[in-house]
Protein backbone atom coordinates (compact mmCIF):
# COMPACT_ATOMS: atom_id res chain seq x y z
CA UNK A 1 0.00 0.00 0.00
CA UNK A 2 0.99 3.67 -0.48
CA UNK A 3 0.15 6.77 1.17
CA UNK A 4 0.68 10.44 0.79
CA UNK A 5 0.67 12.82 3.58
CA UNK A 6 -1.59 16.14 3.96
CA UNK A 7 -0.55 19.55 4.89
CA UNK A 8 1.70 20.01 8.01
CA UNK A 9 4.21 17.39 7.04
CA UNK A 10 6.42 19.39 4.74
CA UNK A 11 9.73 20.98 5.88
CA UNK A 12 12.24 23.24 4.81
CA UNK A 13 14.42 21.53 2.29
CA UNK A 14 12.67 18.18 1.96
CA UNK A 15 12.77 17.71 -1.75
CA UNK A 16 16.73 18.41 -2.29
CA UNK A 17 18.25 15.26 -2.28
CA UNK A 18 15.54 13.83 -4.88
CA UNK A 19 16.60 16.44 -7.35
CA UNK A 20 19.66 14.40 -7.70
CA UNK A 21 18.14 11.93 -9.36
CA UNK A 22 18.64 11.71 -13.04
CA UNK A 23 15.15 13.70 -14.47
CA UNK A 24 13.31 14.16 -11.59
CA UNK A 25 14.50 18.19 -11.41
CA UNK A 26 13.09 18.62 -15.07
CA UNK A 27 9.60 16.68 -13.75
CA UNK A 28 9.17 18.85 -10.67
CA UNK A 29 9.98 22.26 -13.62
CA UNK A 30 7.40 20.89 -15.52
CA UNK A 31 4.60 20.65 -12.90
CA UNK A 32 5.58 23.78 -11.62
CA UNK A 33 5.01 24.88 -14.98
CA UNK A 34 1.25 23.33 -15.11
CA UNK A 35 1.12 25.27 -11.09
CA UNK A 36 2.23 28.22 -11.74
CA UNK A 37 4.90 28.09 -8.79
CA UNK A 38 8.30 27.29 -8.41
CA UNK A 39 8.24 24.35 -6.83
CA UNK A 40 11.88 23.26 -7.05
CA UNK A 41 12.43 26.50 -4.75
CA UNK A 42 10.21 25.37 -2.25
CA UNK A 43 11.27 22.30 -2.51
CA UNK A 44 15.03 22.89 -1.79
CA UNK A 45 15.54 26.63 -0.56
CA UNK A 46 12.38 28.56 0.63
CA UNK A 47 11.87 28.85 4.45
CA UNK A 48 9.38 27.42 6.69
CA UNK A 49 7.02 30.26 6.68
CA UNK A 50 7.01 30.38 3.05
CA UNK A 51 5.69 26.51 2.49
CA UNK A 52 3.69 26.78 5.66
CA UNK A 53 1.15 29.09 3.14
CA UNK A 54 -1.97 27.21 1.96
CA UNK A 55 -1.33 27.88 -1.55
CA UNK A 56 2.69 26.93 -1.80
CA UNK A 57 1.99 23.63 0.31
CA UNK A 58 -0.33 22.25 -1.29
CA UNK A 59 0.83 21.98 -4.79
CA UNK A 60 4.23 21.03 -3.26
CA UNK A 61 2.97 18.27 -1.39
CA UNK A 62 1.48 16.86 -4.58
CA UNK A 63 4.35 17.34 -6.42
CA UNK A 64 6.36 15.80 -4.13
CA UNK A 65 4.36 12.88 -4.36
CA UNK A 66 4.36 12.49 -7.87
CA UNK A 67 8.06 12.72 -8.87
CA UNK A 68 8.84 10.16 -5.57
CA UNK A 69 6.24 7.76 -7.78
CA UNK A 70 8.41 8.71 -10.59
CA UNK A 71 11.35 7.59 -8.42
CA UNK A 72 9.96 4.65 -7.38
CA UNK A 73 8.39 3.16 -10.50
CA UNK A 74 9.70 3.61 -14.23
CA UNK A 75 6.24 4.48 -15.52
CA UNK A 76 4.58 6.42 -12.48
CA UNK A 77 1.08 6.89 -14.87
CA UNK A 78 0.73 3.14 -15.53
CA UNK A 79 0.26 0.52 -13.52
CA UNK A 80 2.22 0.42 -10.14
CA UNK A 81 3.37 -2.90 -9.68
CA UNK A 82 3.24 -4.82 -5.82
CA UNK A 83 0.42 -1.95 -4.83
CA UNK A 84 -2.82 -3.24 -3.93
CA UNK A 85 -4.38 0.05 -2.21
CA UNK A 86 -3.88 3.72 -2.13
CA UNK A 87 -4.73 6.25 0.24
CA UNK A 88 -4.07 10.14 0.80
CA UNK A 89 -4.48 12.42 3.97
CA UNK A 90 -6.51 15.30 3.22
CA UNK A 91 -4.85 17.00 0.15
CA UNK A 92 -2.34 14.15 -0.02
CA UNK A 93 -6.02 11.86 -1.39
CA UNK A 94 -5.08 13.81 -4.52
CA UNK A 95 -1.19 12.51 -5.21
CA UNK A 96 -3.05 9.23 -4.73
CA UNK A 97 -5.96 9.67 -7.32
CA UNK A 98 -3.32 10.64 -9.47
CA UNK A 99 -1.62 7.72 -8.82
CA UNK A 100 -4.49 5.90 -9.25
CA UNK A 101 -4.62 6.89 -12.67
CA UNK A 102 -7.89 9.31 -11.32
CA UNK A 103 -6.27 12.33 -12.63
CA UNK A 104 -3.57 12.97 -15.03
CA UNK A 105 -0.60 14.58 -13.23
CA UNK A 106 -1.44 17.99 -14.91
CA UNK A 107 -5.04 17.33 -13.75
CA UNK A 108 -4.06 17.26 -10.13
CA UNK A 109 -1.42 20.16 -10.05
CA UNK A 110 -4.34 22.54 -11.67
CA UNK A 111 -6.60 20.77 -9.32
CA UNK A 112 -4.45 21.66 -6.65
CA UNK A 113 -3.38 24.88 -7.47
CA UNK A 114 -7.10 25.72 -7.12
CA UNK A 115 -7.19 24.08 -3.94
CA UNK A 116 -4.56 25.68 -2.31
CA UNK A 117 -5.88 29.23 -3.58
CA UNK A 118 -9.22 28.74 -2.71
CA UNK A 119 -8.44 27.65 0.83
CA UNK A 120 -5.77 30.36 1.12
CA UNK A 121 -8.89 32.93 0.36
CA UNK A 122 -11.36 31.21 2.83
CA UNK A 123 -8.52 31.35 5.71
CA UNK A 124 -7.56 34.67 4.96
CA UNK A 125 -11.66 35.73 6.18
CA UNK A 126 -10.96 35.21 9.70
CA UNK A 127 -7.97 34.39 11.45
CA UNK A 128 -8.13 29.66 11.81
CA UNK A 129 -6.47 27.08 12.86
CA UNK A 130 -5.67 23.93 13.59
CA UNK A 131 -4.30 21.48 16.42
CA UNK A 132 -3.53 18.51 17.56
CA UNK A 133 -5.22 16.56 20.49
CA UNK A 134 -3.16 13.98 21.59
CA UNK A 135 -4.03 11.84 24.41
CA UNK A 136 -7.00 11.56 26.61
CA UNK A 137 -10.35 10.07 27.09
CA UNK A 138 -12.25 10.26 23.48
CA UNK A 139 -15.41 11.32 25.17
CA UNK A 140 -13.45 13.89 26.65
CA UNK A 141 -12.09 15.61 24.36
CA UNK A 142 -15.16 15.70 22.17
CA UNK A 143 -16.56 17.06 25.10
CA UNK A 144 -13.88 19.98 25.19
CA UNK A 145 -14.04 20.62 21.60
CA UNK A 146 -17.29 21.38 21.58
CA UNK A 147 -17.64 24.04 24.75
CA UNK A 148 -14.73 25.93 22.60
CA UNK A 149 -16.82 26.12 19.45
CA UNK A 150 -14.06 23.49 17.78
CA UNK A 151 -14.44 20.97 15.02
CA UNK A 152 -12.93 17.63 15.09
CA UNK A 153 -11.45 18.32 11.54
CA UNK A 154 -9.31 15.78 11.41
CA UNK A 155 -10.12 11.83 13.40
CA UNK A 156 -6.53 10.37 12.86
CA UNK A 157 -6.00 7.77 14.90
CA UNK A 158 -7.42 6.64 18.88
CA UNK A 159 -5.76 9.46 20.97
CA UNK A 160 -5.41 11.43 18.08
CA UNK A 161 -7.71 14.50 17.11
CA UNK A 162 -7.21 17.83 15.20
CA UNK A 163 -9.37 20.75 16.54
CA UNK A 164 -9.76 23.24 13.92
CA UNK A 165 -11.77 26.88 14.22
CA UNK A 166 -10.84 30.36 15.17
CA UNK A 167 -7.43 31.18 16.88
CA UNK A 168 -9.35 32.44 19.97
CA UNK A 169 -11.14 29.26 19.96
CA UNK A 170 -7.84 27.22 19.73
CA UNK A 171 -6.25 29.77 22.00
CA UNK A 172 -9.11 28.38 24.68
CA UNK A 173 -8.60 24.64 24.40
CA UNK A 174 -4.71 24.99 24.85
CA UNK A 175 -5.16 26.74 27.96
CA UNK A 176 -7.90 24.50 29.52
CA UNK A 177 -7.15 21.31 27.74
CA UNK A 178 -9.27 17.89 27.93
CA UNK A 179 -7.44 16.01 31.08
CA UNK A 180 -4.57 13.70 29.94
CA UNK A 181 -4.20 15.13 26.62
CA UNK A 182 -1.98 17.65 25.46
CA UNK A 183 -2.87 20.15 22.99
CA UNK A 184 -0.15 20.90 19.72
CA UNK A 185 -0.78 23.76 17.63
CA UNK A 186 0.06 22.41 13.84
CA UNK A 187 1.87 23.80 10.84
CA UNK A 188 -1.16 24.93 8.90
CA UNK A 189 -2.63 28.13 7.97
CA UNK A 190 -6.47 27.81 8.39
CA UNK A 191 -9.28 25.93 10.03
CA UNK A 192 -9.56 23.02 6.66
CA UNK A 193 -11.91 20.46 6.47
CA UNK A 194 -14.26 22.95 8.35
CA UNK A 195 -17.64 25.39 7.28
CA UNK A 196 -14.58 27.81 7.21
CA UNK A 197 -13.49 26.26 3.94
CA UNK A 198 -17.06 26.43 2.21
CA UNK A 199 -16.32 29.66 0.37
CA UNK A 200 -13.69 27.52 -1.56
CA UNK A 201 -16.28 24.57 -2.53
CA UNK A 202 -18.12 26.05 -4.83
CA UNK A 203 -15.22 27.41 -6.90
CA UNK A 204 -13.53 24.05 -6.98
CA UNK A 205 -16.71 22.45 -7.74
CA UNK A 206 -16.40 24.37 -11.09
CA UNK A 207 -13.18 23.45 -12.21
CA UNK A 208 -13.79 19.87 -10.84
CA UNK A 209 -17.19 19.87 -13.62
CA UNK A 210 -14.32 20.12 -16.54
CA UNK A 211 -12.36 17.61 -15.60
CA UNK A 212 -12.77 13.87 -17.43
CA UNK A 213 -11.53 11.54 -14.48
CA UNK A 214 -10.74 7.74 -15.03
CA UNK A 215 -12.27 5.32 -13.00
CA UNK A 216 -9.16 4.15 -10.67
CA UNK A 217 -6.88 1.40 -12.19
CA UNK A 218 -5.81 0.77 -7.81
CA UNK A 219 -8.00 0.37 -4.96
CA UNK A 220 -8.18 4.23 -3.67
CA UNK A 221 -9.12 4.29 -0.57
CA UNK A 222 -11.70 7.30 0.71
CA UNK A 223 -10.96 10.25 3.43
CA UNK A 224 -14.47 10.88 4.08
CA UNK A 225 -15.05 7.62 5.26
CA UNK A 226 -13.17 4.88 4.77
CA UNK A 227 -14.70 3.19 1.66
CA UNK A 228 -13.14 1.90 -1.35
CA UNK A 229 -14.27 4.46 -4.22
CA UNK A 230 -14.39 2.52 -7.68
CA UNK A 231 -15.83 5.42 -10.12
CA UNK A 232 -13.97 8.15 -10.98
CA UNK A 233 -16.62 10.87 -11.01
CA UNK A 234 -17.05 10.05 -7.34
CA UNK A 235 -13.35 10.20 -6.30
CA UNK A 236 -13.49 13.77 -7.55
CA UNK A 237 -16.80 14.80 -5.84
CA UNK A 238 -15.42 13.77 -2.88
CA UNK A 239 -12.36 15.45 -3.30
CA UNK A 240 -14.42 18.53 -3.69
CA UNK A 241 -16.21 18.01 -0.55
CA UNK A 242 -13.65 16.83 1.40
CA UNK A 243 -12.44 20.79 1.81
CA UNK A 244 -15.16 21.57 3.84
CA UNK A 245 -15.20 17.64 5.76
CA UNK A 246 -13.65 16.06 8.77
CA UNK A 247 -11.40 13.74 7.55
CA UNK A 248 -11.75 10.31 8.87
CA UNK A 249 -8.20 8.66 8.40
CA UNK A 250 -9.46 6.22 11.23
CA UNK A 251 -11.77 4.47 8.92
CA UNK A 252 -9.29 4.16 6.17
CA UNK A 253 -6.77 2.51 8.08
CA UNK A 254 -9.83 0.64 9.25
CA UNK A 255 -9.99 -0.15 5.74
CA UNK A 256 -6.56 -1.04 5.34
CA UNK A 257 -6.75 -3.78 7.80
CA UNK A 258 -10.16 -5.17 6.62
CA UNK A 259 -8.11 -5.11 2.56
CA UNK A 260 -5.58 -7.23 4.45
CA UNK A 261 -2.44 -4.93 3.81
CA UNK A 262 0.51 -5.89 5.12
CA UNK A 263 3.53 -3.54 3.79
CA UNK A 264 2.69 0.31 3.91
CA UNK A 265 5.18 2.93 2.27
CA UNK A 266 4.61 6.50 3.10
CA UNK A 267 5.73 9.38 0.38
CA UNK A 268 7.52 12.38 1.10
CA UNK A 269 7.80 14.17 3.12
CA UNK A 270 7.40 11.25 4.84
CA UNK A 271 6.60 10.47 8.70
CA UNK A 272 3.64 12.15 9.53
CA UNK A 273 0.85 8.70 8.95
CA UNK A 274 3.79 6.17 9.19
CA UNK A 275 3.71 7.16 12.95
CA UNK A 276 0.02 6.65 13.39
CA UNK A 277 -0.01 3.54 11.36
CA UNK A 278 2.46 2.28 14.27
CA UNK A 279 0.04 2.41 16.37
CA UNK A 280 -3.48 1.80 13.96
CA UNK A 281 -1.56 -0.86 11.75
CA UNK A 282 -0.15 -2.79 14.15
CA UNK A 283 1.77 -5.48 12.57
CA UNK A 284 2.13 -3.83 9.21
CA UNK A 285 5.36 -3.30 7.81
CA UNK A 286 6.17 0.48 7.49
CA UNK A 287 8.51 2.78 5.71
CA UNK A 288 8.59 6.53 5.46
CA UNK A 289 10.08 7.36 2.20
CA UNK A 290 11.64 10.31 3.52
CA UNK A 291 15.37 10.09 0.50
CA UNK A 292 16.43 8.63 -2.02
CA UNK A 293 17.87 6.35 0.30
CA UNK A 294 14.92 4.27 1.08
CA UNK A 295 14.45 3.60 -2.04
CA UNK A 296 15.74 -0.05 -1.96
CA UNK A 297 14.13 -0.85 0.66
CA UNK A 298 11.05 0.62 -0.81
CA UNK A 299 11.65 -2.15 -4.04
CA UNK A 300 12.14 -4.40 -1.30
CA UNK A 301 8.82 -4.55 -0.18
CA UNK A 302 7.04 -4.22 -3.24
CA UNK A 303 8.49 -7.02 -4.34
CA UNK A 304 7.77 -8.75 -0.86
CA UNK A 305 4.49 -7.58 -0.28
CA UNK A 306 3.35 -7.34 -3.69
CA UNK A 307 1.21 -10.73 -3.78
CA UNK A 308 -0.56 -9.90 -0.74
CA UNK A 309 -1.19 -6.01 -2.37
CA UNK A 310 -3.21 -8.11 -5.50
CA UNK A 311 -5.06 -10.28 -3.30
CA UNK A 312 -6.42 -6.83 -1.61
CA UNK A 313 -7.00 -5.43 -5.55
CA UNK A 314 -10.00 -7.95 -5.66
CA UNK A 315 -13.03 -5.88 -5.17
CA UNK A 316 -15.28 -6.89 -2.32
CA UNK A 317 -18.85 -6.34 -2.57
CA UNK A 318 -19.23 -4.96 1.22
CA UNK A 319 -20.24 -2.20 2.73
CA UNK A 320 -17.61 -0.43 1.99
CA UNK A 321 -18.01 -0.16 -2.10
CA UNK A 322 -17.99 2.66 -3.27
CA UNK A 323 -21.66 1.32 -5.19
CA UNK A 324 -23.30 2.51 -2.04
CA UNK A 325 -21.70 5.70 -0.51
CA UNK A 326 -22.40 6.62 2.96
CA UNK A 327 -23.40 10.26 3.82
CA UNK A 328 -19.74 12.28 4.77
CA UNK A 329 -19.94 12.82 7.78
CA UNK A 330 -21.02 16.34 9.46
């Protein structure tokens, strides 16, 4: 299985040693091309303030994403050999419906361009958030999140929650935080996945209407809850409404268990749902393709895991097709 991280997990620098790599520089000039941002710059040079905006993460975590599949596999827009499921966190679900052969790769930097610009303008309204809970009793902390006015924006993992809403609101639950949980402001500019975000729905909707997706050629596995999505009109609806949605990376790695995965490789900048899979995947062999350095053991595993990855690429007629789509949740 692979997985692509959401906004938060980039860092200063992250993408320099993969420009070493014999064309990988002239991929990442052409998507910043289709972006309309420099992307090797933020990759390599720009500081953390400047790739902590909305609209320069974003499109750099997908590129990222997509010249590490170029990395990793000869032909990163055909088939990807040993992988049997894909998933994404938040914007990182659109590296992986690329990968899935969803999107084109020009499809999901214009896609996520938009994205990123849209959200930027929706944050920029009134001053948002976002931060972790980590610890405590679940009731608990629901319980604090909602006497601050805060939505659960983000349900990673047991003892992990992301509050999103105002800074004042944020500003509340770090000083009176649930008991045994500690609260960690995170590396984002806005309250996503929130009604903060609506603003930028409607405009994505739009550009979403143009696009001709595929159908996915790879199990893709959902944000908004869990399911395995098999039609490509529906993977990008829900990528449209997933701005404005909790994500529920819970339920896919519920998911991920039920599809019987036992290898899980994380793309750069890599770390960030390696960690919770350590403790929601128990079992599950993990690697967070962080340089070009893992690579090897990165073929490693595909190679090792790869039979198991096609036995989860049979589709399972469960509640958890995407023929029958539960409601996102609220």
């Amino acid at each position: 299985m692979i997985v692509a991280p959401g906004q938060g997990s980039q860092s200063p620098g992250f993408l320099a040693p993969w420009l070493e790599l014999p064309g990988i520089a002239d991929r990442l000039s052409w998507l910043s091309a289709v972006a309309g941002i420099d992307l090797v710059a933020h990759g390599t040079t720009s500081d953390e303030d400047t790739i902590k905006d909305t609209a320069v993460a974003q499109p750099l975590l997908v590129g990222a994403g997509l010249v590490a599949l170029l990395a990793l596999f000869e032909q990163a827009e055909a088939d990807l050999p040993g992988v049997g499921a894909l998933g994404g966190h938040s914007v990182g679900e659109i590296t992986a419906a690329a990968a899935a052969g969803v999107l084109s790769a020009e499809q999901a930097m214009v896609f996520v361009r938009e994205r990123g610009n849209g959200m930027a303008r929706a944050a920029a309204v009134t001053p948002t958030g976002m931060s972790a809970v980590l610890g405590g009793v679940a009731e608990e902390v629901a319980g604090a999140l909602e006497k601050h006015g805060l939505t659960p924006a983000n349900m990673n993992t047991a003892g992990q929650v992301v509050a999103a809403g105002t800074l004042d609101q944020l500003a509340a639950l770090q000083a009176d935080p649930p008991s045994r949980a500690r609260v960690m402001p995170l590396k984002v500019a806005g309250a996503f996945h929130t009604h903060h975000m609506a603003p930028a729905v409607d405009t994505l909707a739009g550009y979403a209407r143009a696009i001709s997706p595929r159908d996915p050629r790879t199990t893709l596995v959902s944000n908004a809850d869990g399911q395995v999505v098999t039609a490509g009109r529906e993977v990008l609806d829900r990528l449209v409404s997933q701005v404005s949605n909790p994500v529920r990376w819970d339920l896919c790695m519920d998911t991920f268990a039920e599809l019987g995965v036992t290898g899980l490789i994380e793309l750069p900048p890599a770390g960030t749902l390696t960690g919770l899979a350590k403790r929601g995947l128990r079992g599950v062999e993990l690697l967070a393709l962080k340089t070009p350095d893992d690579l090897e053991a990165a073929h490693r595993m595909l190679r090792e895991h790869g039979s198991a990855a096609d036995a989860a690429t049979e589709p399972d007629a469960s509640a958890r097709s995407g023929d029958n789509p539960q409601e996102d949740s609220p």
